[in-house]
C-alpha atoms as a PDB file:
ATOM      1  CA  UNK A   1      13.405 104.086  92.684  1.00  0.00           C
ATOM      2  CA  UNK A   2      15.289 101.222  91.755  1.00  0.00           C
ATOM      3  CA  UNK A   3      16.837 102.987  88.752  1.00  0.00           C
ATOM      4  CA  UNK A   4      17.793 105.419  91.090  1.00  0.00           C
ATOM      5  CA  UNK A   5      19.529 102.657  93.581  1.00  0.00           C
ATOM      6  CA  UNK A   6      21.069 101.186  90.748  1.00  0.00           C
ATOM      7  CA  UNK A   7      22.953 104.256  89.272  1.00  0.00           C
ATOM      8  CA  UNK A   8      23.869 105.501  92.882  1.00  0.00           C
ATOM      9  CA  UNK A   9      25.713 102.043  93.238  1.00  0.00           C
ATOM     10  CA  UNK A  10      27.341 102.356  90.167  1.00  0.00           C
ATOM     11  CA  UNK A  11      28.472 105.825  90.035  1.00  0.00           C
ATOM     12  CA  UNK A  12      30.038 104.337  93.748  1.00  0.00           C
ATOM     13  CA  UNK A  13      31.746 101.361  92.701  1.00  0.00           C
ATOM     14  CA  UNK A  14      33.555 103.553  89.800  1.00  0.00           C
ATOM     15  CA  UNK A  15      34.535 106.007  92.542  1.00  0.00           C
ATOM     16  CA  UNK A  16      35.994 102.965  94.365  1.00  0.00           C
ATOM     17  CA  UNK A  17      37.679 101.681  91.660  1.00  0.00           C
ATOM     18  CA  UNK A  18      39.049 105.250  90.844  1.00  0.00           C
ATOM     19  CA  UNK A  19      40.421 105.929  94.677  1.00  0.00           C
ATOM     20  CA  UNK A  20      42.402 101.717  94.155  1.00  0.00           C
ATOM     21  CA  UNK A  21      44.362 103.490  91.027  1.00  0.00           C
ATOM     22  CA  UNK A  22      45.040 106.833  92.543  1.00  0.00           C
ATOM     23  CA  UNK A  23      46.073 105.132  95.472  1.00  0.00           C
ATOM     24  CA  UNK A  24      48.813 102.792  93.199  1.00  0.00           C
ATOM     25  CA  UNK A  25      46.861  99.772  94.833  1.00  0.00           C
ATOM     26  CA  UNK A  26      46.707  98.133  91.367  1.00  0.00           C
ATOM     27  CA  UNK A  27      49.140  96.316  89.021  1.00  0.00           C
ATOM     28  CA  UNK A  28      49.269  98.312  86.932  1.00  0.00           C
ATOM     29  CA  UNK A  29      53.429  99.325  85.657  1.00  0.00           C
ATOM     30  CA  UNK A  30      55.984 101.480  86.588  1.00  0.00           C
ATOM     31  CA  UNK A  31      59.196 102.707  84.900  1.00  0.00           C
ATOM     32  CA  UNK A  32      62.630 103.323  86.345  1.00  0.00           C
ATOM     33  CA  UNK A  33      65.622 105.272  85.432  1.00  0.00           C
ATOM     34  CA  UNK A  34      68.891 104.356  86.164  1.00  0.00           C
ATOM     35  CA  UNK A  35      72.049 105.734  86.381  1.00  0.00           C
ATOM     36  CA  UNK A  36      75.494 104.286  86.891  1.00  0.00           C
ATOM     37  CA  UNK A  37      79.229 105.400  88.209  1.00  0.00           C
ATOM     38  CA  UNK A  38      82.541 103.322  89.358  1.00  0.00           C
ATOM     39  CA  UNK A  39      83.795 104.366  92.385  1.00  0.00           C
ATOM     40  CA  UNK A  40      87.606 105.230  92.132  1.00  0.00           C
ATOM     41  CA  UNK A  41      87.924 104.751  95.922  1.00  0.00           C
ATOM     42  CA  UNK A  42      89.998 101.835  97.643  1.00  0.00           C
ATOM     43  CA  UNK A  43      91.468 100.882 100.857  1.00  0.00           C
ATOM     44  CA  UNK A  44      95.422 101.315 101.346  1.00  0.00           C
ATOM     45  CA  UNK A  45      96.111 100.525 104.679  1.00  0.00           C
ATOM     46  CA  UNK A  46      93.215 101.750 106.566  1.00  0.00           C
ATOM     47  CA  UNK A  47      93.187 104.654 104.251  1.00  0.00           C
ATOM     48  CA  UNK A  48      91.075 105.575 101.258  1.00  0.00           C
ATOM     49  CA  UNK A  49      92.890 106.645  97.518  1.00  0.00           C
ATOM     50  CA  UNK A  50      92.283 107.296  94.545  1.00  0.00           C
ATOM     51  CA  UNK A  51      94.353 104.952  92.434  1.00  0.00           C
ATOM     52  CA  UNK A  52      92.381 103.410  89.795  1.00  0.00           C
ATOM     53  CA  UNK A  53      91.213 104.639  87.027  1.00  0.00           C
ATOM     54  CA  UNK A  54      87.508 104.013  86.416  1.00  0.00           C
ATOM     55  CA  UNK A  55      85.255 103.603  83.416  1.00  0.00           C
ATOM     56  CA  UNK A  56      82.315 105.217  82.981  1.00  0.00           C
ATOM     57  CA  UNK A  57      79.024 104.109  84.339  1.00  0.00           C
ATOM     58  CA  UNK A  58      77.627 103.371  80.359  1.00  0.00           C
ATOM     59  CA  UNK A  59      79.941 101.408  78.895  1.00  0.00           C
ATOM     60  CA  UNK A  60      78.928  98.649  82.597  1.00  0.00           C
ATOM     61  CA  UNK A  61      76.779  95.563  81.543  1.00  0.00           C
ATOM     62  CA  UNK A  62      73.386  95.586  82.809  1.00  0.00           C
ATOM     63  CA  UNK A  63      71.230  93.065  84.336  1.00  0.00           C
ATOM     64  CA  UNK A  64      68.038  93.736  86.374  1.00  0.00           C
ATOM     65  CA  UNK A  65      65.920  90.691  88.054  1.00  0.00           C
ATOM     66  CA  UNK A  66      62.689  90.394  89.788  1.00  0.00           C
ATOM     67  CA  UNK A  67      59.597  89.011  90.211  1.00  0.00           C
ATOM     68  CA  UNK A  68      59.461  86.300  87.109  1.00  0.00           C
ATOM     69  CA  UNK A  69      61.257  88.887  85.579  1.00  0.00           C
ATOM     70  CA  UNK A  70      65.444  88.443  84.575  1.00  0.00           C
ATOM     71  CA  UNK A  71      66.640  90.679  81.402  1.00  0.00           C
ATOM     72  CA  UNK A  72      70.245  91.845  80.421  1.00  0.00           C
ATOM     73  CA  UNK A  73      71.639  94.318  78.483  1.00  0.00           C
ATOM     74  CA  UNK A  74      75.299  94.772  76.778  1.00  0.00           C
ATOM     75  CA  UNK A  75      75.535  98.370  78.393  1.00  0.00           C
ATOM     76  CA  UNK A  76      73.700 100.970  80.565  1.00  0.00           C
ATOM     77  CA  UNK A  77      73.756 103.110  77.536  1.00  0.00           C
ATOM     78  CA  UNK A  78      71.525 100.462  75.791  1.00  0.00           C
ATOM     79  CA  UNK A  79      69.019 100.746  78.671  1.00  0.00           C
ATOM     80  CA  UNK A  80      65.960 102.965  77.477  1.00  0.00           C
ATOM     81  CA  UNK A  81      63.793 104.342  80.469  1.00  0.00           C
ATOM     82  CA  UNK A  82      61.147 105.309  78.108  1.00  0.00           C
ATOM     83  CA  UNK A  83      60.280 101.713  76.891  1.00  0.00           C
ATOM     84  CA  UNK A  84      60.676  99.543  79.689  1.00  0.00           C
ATOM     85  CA  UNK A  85      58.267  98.915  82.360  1.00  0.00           C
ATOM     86  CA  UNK A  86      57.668  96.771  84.943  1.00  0.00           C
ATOM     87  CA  UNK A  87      55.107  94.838  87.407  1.00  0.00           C
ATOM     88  CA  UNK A  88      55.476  96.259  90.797  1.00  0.00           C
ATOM     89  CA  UNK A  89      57.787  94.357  93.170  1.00  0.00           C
ATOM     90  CA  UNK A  90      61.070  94.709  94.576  1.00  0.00           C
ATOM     91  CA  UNK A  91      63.822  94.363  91.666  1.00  0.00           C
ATOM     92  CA  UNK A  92      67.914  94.404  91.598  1.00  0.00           C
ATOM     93  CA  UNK A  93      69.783  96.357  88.911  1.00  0.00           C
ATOM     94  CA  UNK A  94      73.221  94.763  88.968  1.00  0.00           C
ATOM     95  CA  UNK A  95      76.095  96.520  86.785  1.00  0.00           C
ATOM     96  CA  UNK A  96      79.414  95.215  86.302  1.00  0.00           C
ATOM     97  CA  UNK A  97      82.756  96.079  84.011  1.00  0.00           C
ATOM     98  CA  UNK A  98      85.727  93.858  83.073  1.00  0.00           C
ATOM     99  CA  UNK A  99      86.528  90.466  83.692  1.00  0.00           C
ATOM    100  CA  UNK A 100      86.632  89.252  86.942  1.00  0.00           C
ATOM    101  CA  UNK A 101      88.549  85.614  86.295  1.00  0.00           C
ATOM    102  CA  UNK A 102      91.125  87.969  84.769  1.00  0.00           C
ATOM    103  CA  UNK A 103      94.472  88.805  86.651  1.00  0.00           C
ATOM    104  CA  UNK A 104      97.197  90.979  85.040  1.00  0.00           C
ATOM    105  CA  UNK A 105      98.552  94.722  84.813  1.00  0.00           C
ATOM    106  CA  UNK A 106      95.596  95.938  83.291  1.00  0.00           C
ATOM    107  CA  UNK A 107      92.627  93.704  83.984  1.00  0.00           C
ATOM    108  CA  UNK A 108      90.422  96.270  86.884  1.00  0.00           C
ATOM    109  CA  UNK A 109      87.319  94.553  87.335  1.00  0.00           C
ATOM    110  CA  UNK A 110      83.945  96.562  88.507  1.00  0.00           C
ATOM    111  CA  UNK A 111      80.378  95.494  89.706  1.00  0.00           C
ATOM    112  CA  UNK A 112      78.252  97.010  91.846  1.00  0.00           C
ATOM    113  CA  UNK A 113      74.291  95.836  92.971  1.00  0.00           C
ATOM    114  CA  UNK A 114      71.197  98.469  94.051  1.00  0.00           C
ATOM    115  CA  UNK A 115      67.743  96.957  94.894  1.00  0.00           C
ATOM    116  CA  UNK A 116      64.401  99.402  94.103  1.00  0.00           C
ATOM    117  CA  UNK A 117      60.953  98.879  94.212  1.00  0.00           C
ATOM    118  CA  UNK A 118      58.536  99.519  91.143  1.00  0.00           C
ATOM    119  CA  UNK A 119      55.378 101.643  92.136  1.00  0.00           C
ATOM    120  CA  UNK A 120      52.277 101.377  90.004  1.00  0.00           C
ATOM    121  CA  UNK A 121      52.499 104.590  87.331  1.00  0.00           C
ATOM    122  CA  UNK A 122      54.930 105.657  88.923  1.00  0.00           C
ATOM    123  CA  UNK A 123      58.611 106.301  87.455  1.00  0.00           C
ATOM    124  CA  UNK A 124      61.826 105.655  90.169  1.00  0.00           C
ATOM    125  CA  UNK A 125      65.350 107.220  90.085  1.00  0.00           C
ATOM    126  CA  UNK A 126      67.915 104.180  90.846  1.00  0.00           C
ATOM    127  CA  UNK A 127      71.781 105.245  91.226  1.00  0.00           C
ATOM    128  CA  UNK A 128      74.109 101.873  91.544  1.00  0.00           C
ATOM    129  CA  UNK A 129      78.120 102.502  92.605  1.00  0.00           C
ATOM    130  CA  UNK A 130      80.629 100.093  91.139  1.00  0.00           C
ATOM    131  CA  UNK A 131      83.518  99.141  92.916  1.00  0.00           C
ATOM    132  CA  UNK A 132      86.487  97.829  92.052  1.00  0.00           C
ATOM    133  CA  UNK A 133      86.327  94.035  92.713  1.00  0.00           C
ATOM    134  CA  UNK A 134      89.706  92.565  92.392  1.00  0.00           C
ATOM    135  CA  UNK A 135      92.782  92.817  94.393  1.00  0.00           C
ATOM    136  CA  UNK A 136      95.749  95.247  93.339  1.00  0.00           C
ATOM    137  CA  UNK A 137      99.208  94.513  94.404  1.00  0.00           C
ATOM    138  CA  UNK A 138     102.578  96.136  93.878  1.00  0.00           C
ATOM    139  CA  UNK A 139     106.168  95.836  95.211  1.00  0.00           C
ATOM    140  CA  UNK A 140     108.908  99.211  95.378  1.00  0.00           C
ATOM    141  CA  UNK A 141     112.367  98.483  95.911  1.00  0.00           C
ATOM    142  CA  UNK A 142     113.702 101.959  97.745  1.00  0.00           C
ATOM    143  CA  UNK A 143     117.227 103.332  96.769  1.00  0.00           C
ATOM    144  CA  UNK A 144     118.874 102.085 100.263  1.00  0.00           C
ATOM    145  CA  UNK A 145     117.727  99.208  98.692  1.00  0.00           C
ATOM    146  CA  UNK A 146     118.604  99.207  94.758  1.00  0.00           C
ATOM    147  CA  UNK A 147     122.279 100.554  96.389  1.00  0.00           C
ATOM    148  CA  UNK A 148     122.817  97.599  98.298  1.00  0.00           C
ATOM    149  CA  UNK A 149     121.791  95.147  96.263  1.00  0.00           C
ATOM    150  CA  UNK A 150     120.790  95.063  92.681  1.00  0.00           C
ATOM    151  CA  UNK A 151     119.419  92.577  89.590  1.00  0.00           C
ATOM    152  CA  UNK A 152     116.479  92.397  92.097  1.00  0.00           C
ATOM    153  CA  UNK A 153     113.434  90.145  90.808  1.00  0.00           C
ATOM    154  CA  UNK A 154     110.421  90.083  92.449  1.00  0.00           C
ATOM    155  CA  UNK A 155     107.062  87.626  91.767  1.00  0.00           C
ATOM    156  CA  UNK A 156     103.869  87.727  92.376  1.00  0.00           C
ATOM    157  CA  UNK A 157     102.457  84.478  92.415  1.00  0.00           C
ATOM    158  CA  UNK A 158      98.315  84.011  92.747  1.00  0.00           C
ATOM    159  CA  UNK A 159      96.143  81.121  93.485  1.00  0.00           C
ATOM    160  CA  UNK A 160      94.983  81.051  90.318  1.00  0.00           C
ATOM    161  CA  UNK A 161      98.812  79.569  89.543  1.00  0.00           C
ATOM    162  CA  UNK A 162      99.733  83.151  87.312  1.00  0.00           C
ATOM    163  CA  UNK A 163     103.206  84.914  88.343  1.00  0.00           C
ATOM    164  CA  UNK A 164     103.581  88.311  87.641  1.00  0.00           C
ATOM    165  CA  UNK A 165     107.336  89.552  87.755  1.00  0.00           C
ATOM    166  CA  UNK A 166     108.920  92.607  89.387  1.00  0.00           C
ATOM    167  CA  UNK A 167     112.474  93.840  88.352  1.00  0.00           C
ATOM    168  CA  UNK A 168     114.717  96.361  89.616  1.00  0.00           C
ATOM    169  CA  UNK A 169     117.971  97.933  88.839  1.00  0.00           C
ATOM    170  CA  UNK A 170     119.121  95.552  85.783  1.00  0.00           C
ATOM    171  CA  UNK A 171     121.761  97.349  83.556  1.00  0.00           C
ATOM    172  CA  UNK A 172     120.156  98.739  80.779  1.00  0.00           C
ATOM    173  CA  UNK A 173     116.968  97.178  81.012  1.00  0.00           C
ATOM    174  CA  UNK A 174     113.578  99.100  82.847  1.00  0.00           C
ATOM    175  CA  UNK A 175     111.965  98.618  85.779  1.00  0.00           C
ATOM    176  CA  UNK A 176     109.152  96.255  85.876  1.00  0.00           C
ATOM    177  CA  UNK A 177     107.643  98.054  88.301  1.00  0.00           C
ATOM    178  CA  UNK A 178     103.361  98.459  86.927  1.00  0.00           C
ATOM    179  CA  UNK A 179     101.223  96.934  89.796  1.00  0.00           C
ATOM    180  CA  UNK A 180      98.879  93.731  89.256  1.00  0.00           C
ATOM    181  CA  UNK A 181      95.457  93.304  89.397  1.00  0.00           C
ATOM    182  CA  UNK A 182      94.632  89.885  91.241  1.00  0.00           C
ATOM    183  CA  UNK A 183      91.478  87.564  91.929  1.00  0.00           C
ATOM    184  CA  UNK A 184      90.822  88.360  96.007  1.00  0.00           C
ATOM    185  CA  UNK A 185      91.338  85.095  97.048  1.00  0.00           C
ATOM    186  CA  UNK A 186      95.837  84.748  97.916  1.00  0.00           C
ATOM    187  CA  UNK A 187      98.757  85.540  96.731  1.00  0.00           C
ATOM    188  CA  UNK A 188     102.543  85.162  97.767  1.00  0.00           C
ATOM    189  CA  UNK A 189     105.229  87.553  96.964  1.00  0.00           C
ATOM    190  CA  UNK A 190     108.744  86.299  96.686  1.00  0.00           C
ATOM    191  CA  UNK A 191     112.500  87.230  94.981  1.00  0.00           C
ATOM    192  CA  UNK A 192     115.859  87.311  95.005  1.00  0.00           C
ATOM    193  CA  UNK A 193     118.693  89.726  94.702  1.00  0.00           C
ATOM    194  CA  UNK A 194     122.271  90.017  93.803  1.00  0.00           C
ATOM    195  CA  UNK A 195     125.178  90.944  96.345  1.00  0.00           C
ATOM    196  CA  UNK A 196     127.733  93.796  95.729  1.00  0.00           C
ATOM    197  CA  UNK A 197     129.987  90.352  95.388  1.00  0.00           C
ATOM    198  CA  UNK A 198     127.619  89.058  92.963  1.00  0.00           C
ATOM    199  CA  UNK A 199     126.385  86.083  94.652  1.00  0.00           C
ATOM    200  CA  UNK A 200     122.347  85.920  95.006  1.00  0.00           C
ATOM    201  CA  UNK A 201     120.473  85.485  97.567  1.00  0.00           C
ATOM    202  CA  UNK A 202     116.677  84.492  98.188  1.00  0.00           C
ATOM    203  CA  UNK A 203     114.158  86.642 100.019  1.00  0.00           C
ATOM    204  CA  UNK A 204     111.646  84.447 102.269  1.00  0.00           C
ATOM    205  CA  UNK A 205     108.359  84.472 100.637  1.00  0.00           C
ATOM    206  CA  UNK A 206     105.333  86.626 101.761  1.00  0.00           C
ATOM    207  CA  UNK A 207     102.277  85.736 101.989  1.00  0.00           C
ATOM    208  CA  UNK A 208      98.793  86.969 101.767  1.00  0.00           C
ATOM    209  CA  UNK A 209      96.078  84.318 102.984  1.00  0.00           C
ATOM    210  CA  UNK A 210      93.276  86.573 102.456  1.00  0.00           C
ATOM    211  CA  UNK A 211      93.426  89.300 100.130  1.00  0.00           C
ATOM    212  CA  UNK A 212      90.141  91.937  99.715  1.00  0.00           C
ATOM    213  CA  UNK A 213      88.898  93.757  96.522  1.00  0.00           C
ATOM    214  CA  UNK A 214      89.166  96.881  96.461  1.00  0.00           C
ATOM    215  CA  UNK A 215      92.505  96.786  98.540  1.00  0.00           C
ATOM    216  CA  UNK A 216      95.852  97.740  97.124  1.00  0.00           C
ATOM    217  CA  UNK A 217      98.644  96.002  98.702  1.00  0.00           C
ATOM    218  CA  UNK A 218     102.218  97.498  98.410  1.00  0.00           C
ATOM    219  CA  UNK A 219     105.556  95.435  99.897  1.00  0.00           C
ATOM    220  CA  UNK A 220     108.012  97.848 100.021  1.00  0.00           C
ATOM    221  CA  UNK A 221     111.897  96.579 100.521  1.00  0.00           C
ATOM    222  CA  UNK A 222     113.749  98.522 101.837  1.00  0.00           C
ATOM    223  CA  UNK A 223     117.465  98.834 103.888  1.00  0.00           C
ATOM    224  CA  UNK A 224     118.878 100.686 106.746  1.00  0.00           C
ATOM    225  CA  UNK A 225     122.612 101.355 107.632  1.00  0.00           C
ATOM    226  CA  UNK A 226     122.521 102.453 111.627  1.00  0.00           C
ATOM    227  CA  UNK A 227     125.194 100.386 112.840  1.00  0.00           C
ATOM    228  CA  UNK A 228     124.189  97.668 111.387  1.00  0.00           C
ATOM    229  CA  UNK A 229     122.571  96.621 107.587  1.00  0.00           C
ATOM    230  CA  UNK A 230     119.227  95.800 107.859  1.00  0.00           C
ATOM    231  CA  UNK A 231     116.306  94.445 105.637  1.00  0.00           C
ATOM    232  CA  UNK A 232     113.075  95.050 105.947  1.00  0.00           C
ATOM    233  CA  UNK A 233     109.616  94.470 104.182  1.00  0.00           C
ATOM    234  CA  UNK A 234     106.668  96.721 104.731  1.00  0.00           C
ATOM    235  CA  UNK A 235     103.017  96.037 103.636  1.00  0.00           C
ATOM    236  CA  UNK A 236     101.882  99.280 102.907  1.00  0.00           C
ATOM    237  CA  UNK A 237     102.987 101.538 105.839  1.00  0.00           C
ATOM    238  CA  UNK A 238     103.295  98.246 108.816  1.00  0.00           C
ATOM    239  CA  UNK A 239     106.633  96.555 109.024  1.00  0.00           C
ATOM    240  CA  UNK A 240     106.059  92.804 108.055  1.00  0.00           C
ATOM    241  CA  UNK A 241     109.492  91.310 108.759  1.00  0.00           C
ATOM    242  CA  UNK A 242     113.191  92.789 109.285  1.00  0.00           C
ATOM    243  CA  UNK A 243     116.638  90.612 109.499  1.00  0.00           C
ATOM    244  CA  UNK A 244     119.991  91.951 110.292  1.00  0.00           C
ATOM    245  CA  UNK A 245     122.292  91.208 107.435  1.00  0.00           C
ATOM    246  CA  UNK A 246     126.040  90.612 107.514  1.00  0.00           C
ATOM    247  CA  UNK A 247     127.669  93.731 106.425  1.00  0.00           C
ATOM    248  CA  UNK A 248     130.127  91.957 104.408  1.00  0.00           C
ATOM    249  CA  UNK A 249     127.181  90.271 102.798  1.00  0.00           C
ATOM    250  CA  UNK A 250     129.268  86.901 102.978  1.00  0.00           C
ATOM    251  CA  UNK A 251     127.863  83.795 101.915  1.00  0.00           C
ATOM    252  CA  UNK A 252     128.488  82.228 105.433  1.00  0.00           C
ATOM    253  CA  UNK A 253     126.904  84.721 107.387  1.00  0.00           C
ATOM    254  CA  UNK A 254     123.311  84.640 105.839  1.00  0.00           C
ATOM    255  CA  UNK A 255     120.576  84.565 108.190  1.00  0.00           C
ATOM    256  CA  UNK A 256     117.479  82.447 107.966  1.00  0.00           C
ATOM    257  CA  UNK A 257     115.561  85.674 106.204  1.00  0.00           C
ATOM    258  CA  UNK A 258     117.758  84.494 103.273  1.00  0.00           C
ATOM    259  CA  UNK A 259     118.316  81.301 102.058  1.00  0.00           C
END
């Protein structure tokens, strides 16, 4: 009889232990699979464009952390489902492309973040966006503009202390007119121009306190002959400042917008 007791609580216990696994109440491993894209998208004024160019999701760096758990990798490519696994506990995959310390015409930066939990056996499907994660900024001179003034130089000028330059309507040089990608921290904007007499005259500076990623910024200059010559200076499509400017463009009629 006690045989009998013996195997029954045996034969029990295993069941126990069985219905703990099948219900994933164990430690035992699970996998995940990940997949990566950069997100094209930014804000223009309230809007959303597509203005720059992304790379694709394999060629991001990889890093994933968790519990007593923090590995890289070079690329997502280099990631392989098949052999990785992983205690179960909540994890972040983190993906990121470019520098982002780096300002300049061609320096997009990307990184993007997407927690997941790891199941016991199981396998999970983890998709992570990248978005773009500096600041882009450009300045267009309009052709009421360029026809009232011209040898027009334009700066950009960050808080990392780097100054970009815009130029417009030089004889016989070309435009300088490829937009900047900035840290989101500041910037100013400021130039000068040359009268139909010849004499130059300073633009007051603008200035962005607060500048997002994944924002392009456009100042647009441009001037208006209704009765009277006017400048003004758009960011993106909201008028940011516009003086009335002697028609004679005389150097003793300047108003304070130029110096």
């Amino acid at each position: 009889m006690k045989t009998y007791l013996i195997l029954i609580l045996a034969l029990a216990s295993a069941l126990l232990a069985g219905c703990d696994k099948e219900s994933g109440a164990d430690d035992a491993p699970g996998q995940v699979r990940l997949s990566c894209r950069a997100s094209e998208r930014i804000e223009i004024a309230g809007r959303h464009g597509l203005q720059t160019a992304a790379p694709s999701g394999e060629e991001f760096s990889l890093r994933i952390t968790g519990p007593d758990y923090d590995r890289s990798w070079a690329s997502v490519a280099d990631f392989d489902p098949e052999n990785e696994w992983f205690s179960p506990g909540s994890y972040t995959a983190s993906v990121a492309w470019g520098d982002p310390q780096a300002e300049g015409t061609d320096k997009p930066c990307f990184a993007g973040a997407q927690e997941f939990t790891i199941i016991p056996r199981r396998t999970v499907d983890v998709a992570v966006t990248a978005l773009l994660a500096n600041t882009k900024v450009r300045i267009v001179c309009t052709e009421n503009f360029l026809g009232y003034f011209h040898d027009a130089a334009f700066r950009v000028t960050t808080a990392a202390g780097n100054e970009f330059p815009f130029r417009f309507g030089f004889d016989g040089e070309s435009d300088t007119t490829e937009p900047v990608y900035v840290r989101p921290v500041s910037f100013t904007v400021s130039g000068s121009a040359l009268k139909q007499t010849g004499a130059e005259v300073t633009f007051s500076e603008q200035s962005c306190p607060e500048a997002k990623p994944q924002t392009l910024y456009t100042y647009r200059f441009d001037v208006s002959q209704a009765g009277q010559t006017v400048v003004s200076i758009y960011l993106d499509d909201t008028l940011s400042e516009t003086r009335e400017v002697d028609e004679e463009l005389n150097d003793n009629a300047k108003p304070d917008f130029i110096r």
